[in-house]
Protein backbone atom coordinates (compact mmCIF):
# COMPACT_ATOMS: atom_id res chain seq x y z
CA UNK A 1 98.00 160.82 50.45
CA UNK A 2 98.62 163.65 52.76
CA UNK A 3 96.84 161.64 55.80
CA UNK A 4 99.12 158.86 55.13
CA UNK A 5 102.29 160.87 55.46
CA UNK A 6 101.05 162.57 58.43
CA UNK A 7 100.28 159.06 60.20
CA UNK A 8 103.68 157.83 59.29
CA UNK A 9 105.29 161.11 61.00
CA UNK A 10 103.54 160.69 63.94
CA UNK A 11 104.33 156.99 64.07
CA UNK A 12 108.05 158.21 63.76
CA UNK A 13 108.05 159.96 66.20
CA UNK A 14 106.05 157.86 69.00
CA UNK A 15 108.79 155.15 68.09
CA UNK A 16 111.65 156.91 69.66
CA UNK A 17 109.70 158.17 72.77
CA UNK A 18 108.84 154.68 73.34
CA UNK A 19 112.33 153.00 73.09
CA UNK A 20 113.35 156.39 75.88
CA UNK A 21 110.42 155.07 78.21
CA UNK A 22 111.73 151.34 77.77
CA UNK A 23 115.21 152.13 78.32
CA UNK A 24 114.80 154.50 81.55
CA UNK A 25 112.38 152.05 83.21
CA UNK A 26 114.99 149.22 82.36
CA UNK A 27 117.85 151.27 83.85
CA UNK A 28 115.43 151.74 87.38
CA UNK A 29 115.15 148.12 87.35
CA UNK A 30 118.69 147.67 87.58
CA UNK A 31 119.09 150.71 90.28
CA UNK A 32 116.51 149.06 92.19
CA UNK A 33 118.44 145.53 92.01
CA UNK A 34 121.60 147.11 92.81
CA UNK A 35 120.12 149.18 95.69
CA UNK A 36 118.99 145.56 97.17
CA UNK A 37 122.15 143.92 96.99
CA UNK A 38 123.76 146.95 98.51
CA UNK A 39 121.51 146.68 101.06
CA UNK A 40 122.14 143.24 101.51
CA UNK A 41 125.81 143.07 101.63
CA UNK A 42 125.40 145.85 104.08
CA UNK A 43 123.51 143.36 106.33
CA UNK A 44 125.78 140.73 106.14
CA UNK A 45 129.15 142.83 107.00
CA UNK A 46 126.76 144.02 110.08
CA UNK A 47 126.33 140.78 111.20
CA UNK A 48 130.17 139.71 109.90
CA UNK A 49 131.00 142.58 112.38
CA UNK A 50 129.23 141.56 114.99
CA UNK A 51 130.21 138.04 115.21
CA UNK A 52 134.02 139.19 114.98
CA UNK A 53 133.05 141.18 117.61
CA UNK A 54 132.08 138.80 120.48
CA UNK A 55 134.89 135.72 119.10
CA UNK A 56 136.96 139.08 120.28
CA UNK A 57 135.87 139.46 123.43
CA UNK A 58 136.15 135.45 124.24
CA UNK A 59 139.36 134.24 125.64
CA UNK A 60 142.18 132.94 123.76
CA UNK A 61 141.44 129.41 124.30
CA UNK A 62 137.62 129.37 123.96
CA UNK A 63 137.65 127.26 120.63
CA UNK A 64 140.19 124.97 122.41
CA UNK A 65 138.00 124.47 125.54
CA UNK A 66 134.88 123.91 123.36
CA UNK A 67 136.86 121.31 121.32
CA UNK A 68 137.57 119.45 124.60
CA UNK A 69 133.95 119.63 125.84
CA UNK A 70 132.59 118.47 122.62
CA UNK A 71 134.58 115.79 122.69
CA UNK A 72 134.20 114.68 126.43
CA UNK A 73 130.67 114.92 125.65
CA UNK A 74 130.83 112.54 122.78
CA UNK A 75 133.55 110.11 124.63
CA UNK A 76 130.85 109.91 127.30
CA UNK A 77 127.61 109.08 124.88
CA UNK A 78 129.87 106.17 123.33
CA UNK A 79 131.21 105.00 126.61
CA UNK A 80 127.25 104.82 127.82
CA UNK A 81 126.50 102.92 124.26
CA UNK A 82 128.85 100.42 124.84
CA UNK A 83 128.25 99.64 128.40
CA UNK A 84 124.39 99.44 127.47
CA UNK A 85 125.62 96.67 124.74
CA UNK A 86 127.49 95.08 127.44
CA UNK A 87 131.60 95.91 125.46
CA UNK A 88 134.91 97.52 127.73
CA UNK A 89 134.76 100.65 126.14
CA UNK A 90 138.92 100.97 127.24
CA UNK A 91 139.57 97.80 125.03
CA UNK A 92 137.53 99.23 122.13
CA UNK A 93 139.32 102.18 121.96
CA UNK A 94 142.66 100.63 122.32
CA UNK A 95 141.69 98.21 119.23
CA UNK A 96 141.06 101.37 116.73
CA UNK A 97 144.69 103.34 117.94
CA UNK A 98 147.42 101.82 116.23
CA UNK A 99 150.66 101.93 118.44
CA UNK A 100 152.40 104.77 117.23
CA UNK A 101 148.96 106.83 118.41
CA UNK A 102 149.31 105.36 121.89
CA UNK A 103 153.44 106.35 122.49
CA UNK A 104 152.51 109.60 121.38
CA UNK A 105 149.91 110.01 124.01
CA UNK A 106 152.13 108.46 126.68
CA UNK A 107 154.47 111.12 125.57
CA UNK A 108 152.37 113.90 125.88
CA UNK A 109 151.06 113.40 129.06
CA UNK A 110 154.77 112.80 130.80
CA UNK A 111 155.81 116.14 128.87
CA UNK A 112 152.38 117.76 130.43
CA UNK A 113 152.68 116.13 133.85
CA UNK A 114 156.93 115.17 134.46
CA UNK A 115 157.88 113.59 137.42
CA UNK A 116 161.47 115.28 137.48
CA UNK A 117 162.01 113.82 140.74
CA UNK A 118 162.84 114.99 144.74
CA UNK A 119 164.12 118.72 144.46
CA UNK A 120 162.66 120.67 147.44
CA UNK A 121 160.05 120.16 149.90
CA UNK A 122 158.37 123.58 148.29
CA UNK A 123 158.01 121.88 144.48
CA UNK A 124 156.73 118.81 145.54
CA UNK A 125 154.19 120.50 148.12
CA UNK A 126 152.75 122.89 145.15
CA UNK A 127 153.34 119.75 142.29
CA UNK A 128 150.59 117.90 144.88
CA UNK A 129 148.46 120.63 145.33
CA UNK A 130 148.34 120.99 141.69
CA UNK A 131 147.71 116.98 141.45
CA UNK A 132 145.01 117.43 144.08
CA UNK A 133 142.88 120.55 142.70
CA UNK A 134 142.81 118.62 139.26
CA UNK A 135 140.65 115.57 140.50
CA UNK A 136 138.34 118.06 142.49
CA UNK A 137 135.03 118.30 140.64
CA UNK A 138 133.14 121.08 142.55
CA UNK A 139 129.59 121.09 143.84
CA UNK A 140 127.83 124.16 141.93
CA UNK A 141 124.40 123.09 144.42
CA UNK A 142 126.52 123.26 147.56
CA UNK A 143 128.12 126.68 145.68
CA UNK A 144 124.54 127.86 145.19
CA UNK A 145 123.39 127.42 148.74
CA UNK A 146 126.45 128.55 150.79
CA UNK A 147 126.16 131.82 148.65
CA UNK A 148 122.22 132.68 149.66
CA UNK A 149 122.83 131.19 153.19
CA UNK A 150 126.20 133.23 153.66
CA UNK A 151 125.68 136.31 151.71
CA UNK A 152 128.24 138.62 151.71
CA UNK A 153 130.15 136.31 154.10
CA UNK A 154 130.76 134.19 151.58
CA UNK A 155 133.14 136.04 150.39
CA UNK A 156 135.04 137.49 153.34
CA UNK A 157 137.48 140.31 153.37
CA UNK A 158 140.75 140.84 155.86
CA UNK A 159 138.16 142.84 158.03
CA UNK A 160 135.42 140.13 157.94
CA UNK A 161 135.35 138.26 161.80
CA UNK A 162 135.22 134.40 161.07
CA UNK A 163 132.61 132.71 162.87
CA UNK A 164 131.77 129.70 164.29
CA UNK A 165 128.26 129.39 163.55
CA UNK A 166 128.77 129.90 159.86
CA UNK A 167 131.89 128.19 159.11
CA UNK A 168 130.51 124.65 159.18
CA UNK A 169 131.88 122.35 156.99
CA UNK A 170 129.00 119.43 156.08
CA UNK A 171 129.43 116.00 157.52
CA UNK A 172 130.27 114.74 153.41
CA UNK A 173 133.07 117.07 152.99
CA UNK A 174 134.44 115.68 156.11
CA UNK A 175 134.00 111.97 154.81
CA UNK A 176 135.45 113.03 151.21
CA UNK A 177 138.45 114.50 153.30
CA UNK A 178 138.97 111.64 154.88
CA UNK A 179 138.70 108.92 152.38
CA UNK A 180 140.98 111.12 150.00
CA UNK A 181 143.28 111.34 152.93
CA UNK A 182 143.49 107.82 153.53
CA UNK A 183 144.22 107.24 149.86
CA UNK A 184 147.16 109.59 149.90
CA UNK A 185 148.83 107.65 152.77
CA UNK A 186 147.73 103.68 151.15
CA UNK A 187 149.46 105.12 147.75
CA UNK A 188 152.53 106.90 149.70
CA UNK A 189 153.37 103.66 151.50
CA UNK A 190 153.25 101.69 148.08
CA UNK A 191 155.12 104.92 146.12
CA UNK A 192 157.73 103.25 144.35
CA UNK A 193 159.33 105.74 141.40
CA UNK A 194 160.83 103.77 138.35
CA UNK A 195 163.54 105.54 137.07
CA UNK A 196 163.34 106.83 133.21
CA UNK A 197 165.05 104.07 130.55
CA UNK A 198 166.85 105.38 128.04
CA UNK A 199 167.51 103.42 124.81
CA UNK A 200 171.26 105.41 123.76
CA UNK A 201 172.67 104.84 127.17
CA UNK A 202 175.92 102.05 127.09
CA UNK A 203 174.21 98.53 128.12
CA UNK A 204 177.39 97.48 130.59
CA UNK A 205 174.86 94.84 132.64
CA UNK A 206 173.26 91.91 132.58
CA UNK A 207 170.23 92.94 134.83
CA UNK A 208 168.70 95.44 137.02
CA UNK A 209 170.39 94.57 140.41
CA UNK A 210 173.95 94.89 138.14
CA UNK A 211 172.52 98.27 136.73
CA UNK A 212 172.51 99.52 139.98
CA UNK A 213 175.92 98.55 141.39
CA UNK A 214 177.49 99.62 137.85
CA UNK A 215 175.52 102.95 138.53
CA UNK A 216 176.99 103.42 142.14
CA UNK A 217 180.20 102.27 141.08
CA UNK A 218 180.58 104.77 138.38
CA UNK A 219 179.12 107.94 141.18
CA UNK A 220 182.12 106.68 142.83
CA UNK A 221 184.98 105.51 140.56
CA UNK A 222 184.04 106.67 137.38
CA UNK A 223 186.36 109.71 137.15
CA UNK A 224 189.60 107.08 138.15
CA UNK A 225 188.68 104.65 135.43
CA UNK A 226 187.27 106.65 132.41
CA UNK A 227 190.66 106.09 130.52
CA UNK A 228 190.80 102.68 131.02
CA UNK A 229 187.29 102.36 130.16
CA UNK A 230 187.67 104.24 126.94
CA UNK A 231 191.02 102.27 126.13
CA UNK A 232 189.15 99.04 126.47
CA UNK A 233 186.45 100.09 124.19
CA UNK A 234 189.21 101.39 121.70
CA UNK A 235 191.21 98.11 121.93
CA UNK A 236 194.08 100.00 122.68
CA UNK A 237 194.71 98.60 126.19
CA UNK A 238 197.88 97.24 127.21
């Protein structure tokens, strides 16, 4: 009787020691978890860090200019695919933009690029050179080998001596000179700048040639007859 109470005490009292054992190692198990995910986290705000870091230190426009590349590059693989398959890319293009698409664009590139007309010899001198430098695609192979042949005479300074021997421009550059050149003067001799049509303005003519004179006769007269005009459009004239 006696070694059955004593078993049962000692039974009581193993219970509780083992329920303390099962609870610490369950509370190291979650320690350990947490410590991992801390860890992790940790990681990723490094790396979060780091990547804010460099988009930082690109320029403002970066995601802009990678836009535009991506899609030039694309433009070009579908312009390939449809010259392989034997389709004008142009007219496909035009088929999926609905009109609306196509006056915006038109827009856009007279607000980027507006002709605003004669103003002084300066504007239209730099408005050209602008024109010019945007259909030059440079050579980075010529680049590459003018910079190891020249050295630091490639890039001269104000007390750098030109010289003959090194300033040589290539025989191609001469014909690309040339042929561009000759363009400018073939387009200059057709130039021909339509005037801008605007849908509010007072339709007092019955064609272009009229426009004109009503135009020149307005410059001229306008300022004599704007009451009569305006009576006459009243119906108030005597």
């Amino acid at each position: 009787m006696a070694s059955k109470e004593a078993a049962a005490e000692a039974a009581g009292a193993e219970a509780p020691s083992v329920g303390a054992e099962s609870s610490a190692k369950s509370r190291m198990e979650r320690f350990r978890a947490l410590h991992l995910k801390r860890n992790e986290a940790r990681k990723m705000n490094l790396e979060a860090s780091k990547e804010e870091e460099l988009v930082q230190k690109l320029p403002a426009n970066y995601q802009v200019k990678r836009r535009r590349a991506e899609w030039e590059l694309e433009d070009e693989e579908a312009r390939k695919a449809a010259e392989e398959a034997g389709e004008d890319y142009d007219r496909m293009k035009l088929l999926e933009c609905g009109a609306d698409e196509v006056q915006r664009i038109e827009r856009k590139k007279k607000k980027q690029n507006p002709d605003p007309g004669f103003s002084t010899y300066e504007d239209a001198t730099i408005r050209q050179y602008q024109r010019l430098t945007k259909q030059m695609a440079p050579n980075m192979e010529e680049y590459e080998r003018s910079k190891e042949k020249l050295g630091d005479a490639m890039y001269p300074t104000a007390d750098t001596v030109p010289s003959l021997a090194t300033d040589v421009v290539s025989k191609e550059g001469v014909d690309r000179m040339v042929a561009d050149l000759e363009k400018q003067i073939s387009k200059r001799e057709k130039f021909s700048r339509r005037r801008a049509f605007h849908d509010e303005a007072d339709i007092n003519y019955i064609n272009e040639r009229n426009m004109r004179f009503n135009k020149k006769a307005e410059r001229f007269y306008g300022k004599y007859t704007a009451e009569i005009k305006q009576n006459l459009e009243r119906g108030t004239a005597v």
